[in-house]
N, C-alpha and C. Protein backbone atom coordinates (compact mmCIF):
# COMPACT_ATOMS: atom_id res chain seq x y z
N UNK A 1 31.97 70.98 264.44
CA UNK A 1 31.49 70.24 265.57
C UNK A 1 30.66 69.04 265.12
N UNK A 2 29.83 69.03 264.00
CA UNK A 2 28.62 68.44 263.81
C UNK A 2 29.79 67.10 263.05
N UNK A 3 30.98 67.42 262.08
CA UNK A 3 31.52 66.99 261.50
C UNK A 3 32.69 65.80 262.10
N UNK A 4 32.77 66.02 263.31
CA UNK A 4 33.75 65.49 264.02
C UNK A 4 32.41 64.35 264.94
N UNK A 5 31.41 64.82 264.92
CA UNK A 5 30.72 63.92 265.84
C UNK A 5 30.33 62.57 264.60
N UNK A 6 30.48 63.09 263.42
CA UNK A 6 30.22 62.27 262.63
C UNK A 6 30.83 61.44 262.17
N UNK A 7 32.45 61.74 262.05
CA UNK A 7 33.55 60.89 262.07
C UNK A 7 33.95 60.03 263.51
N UNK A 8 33.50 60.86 264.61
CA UNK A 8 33.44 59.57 265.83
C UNK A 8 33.06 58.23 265.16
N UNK A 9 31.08 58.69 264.69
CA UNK A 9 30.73 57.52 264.63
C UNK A 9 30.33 56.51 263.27
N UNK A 10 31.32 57.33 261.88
CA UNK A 10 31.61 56.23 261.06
C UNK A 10 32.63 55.45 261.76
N UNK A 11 33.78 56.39 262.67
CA UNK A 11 34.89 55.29 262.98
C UNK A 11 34.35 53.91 263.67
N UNK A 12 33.39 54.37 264.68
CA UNK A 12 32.65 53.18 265.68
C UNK A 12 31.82 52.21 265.19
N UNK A 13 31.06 52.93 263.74
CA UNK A 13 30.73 51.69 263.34
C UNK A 13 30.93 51.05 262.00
N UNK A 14 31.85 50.24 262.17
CA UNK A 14 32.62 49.24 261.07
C UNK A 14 32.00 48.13 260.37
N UNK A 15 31.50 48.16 259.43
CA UNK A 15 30.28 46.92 259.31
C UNK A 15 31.04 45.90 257.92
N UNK A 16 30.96 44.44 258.30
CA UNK A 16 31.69 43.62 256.88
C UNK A 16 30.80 43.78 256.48
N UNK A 17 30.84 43.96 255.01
CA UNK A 17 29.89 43.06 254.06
C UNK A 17 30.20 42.36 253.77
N UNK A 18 29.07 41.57 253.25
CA UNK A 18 28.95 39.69 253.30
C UNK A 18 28.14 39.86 251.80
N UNK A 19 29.28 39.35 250.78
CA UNK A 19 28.22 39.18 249.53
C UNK A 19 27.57 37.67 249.62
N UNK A 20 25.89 37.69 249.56
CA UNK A 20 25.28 36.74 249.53
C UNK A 20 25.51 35.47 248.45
N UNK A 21 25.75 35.67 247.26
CA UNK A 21 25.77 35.18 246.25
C UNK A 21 26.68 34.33 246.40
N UNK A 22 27.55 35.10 246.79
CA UNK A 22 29.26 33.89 246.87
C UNK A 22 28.96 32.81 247.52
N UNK A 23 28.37 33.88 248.92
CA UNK A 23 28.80 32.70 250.50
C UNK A 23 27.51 31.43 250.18
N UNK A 24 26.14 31.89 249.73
CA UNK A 24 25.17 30.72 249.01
C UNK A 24 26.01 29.64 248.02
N UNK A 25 26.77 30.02 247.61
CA UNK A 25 27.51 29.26 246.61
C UNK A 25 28.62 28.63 247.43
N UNK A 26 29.25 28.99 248.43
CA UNK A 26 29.78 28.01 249.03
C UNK A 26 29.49 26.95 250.25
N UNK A 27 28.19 27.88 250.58
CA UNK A 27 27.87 27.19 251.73
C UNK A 27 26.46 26.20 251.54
N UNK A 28 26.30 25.29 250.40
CA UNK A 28 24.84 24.61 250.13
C UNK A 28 24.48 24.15 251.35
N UNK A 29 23.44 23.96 251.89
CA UNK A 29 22.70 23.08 252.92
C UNK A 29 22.43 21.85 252.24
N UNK A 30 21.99 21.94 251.00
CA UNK A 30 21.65 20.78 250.83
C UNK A 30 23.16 19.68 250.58
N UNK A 31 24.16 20.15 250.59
CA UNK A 31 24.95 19.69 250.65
C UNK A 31 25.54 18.58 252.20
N UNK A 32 24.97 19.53 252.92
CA UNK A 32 25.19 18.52 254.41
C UNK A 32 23.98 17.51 254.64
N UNK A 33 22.85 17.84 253.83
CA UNK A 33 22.06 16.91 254.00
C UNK A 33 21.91 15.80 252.95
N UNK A 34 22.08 16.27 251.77
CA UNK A 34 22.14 14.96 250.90
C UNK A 34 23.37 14.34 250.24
N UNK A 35 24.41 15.06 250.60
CA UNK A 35 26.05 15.08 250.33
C UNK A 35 26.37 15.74 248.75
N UNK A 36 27.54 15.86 248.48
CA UNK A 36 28.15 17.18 247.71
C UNK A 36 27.69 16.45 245.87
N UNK A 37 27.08 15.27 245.66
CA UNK A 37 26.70 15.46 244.42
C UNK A 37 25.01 16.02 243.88
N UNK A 38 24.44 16.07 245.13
CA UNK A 38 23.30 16.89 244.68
C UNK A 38 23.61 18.15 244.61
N UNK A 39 22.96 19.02 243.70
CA UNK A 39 22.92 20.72 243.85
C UNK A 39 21.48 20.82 242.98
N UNK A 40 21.21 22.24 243.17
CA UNK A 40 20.12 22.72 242.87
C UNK A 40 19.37 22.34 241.46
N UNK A 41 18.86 22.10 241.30
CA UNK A 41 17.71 21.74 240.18
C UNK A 41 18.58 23.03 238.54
N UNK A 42 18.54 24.43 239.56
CA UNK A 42 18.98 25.47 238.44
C UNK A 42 20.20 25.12 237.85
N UNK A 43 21.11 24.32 238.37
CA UNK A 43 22.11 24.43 237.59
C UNK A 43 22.31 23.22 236.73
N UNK A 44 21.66 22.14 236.69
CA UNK A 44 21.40 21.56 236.11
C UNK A 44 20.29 21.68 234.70
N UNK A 45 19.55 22.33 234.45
CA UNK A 45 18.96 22.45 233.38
C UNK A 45 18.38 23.69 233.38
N UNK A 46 17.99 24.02 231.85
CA UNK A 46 18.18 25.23 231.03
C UNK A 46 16.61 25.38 231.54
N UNK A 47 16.58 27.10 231.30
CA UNK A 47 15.82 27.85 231.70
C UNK A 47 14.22 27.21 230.66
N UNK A 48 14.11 27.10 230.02
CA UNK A 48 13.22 26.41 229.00
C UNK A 48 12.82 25.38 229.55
N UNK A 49 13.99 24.19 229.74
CA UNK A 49 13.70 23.02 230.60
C UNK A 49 12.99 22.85 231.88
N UNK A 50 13.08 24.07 232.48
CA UNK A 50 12.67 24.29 233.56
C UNK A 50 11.16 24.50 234.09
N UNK A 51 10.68 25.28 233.02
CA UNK A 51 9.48 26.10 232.84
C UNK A 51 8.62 24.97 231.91
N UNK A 52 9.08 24.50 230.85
CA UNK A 52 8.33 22.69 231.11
C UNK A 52 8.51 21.92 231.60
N UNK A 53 8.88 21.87 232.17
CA UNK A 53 8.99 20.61 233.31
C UNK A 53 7.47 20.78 234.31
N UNK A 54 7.96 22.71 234.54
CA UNK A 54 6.81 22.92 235.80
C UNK A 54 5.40 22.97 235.07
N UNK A 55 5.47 23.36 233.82
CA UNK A 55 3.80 23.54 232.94
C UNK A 55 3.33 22.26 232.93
N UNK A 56 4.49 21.12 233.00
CA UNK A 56 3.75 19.70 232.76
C UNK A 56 3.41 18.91 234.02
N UNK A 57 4.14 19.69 235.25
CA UNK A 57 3.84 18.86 236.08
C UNK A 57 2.63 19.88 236.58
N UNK A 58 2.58 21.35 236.57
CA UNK A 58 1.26 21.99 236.84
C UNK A 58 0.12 21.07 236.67
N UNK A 59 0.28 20.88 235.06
CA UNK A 59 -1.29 20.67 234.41
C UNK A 59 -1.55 19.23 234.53
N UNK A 60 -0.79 18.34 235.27
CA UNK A 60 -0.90 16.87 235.61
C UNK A 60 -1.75 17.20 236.69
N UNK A 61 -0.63 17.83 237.90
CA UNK A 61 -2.00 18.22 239.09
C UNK A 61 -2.81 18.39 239.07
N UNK A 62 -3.15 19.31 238.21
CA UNK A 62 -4.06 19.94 237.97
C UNK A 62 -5.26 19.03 237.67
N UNK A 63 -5.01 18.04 236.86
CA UNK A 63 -6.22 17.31 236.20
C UNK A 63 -6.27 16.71 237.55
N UNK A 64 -5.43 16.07 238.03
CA UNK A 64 -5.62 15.04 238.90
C UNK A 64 -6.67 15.56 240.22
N UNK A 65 -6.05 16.68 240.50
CA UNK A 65 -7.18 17.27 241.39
C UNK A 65 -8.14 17.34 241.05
N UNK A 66 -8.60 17.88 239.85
CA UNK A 66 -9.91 17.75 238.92
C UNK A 66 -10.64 16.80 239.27
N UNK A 67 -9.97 15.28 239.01
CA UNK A 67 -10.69 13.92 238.84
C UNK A 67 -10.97 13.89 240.34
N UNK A 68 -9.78 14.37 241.37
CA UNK A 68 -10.10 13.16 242.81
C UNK A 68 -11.34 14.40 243.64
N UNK A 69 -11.72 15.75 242.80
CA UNK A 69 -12.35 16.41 243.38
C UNK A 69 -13.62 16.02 242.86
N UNK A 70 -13.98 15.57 241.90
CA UNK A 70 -15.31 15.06 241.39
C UNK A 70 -15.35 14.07 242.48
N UNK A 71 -14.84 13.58 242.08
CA UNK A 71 -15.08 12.22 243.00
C UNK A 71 -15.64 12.06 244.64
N UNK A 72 -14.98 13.25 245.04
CA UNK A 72 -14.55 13.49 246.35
C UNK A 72 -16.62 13.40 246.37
N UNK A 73 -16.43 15.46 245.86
CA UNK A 73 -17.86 15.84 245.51
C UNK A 73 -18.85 14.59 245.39
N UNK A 74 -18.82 13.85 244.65
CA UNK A 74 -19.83 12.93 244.15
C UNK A 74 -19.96 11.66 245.84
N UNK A 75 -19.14 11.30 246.20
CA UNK A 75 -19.16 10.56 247.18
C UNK A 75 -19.99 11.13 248.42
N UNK A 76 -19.56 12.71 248.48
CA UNK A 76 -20.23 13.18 249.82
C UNK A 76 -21.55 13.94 249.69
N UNK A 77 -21.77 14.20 248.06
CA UNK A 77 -23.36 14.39 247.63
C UNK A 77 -24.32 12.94 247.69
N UNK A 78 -23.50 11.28 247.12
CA UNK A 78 -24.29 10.40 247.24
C UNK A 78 -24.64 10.10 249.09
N UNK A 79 -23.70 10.50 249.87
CA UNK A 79 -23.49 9.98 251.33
C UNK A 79 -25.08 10.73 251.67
N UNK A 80 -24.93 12.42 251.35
CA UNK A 80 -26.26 13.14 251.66
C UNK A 80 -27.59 12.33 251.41
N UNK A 81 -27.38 12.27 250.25
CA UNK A 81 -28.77 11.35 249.41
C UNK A 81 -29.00 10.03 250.24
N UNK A 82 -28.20 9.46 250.58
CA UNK A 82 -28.33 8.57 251.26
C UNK A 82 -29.14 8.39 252.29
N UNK A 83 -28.65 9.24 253.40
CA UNK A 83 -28.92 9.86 255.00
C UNK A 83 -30.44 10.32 255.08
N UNK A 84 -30.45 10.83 253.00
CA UNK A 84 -31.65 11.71 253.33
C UNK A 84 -32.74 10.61 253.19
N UNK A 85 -32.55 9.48 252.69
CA UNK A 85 -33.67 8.40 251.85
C UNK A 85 -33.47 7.57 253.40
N UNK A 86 -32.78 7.51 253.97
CA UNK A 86 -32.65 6.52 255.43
C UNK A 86 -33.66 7.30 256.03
N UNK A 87 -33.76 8.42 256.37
CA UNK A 87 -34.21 9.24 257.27
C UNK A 87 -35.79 9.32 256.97
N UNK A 88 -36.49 9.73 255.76
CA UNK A 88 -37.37 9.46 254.90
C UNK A 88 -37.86 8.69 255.23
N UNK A 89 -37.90 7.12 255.39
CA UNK A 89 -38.02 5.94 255.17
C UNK A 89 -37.63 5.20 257.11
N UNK A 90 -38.70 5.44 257.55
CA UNK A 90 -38.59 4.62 259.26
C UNK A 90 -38.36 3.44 259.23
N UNK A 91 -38.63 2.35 258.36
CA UNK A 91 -38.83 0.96 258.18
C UNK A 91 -37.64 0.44 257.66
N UNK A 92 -36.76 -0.20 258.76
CA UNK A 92 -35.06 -0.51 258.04
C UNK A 92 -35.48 -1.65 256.97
């Protein structure tokens, strides 16, 4: 009994599979948006290449944020100092 209710409902439910890998490989997006000679960064260069590319562009950011965050810092600590010596001081 239990066996027949169970074959009802493999029969009823029929499911495709869809291998991802393929259908990604045929179906690029970036293909409709930038047309069929761009493709992904990966298939163009080696796994090594890859991983410096990103360490060098990391540690560029990286500084760069460094510098424009001093800066930032230093501008809105002198602005304080400022406000505070205006304020201090009644006589423009």
């Amino acid at each position: 009994m239990a066996d027949d209710r169970q074959e009802a409902e493999s029969e009823e439910e029929s499911y495709e599979v869809v291998d991802l890998t393929d259908y990604a490989r045929r179906h690029h997006w970036w293909s409709l948006v930038f047309g069929n000679n761009s493709g992904p960064i990966a298939e163009k260069y080696s796994v090594a290449t890859q991983i410096m590319m990103g360490g060098v562009t990391g540690w560029c950011s990286g500084y760069l944020f460094q510098r424009v965050g001093k800066i930032a810092a230093t501008a809105v600590g002198g602005g304080f100092l400022l406000l505070q010596v205006r304020w201090s001081n009644p006589y423009p």
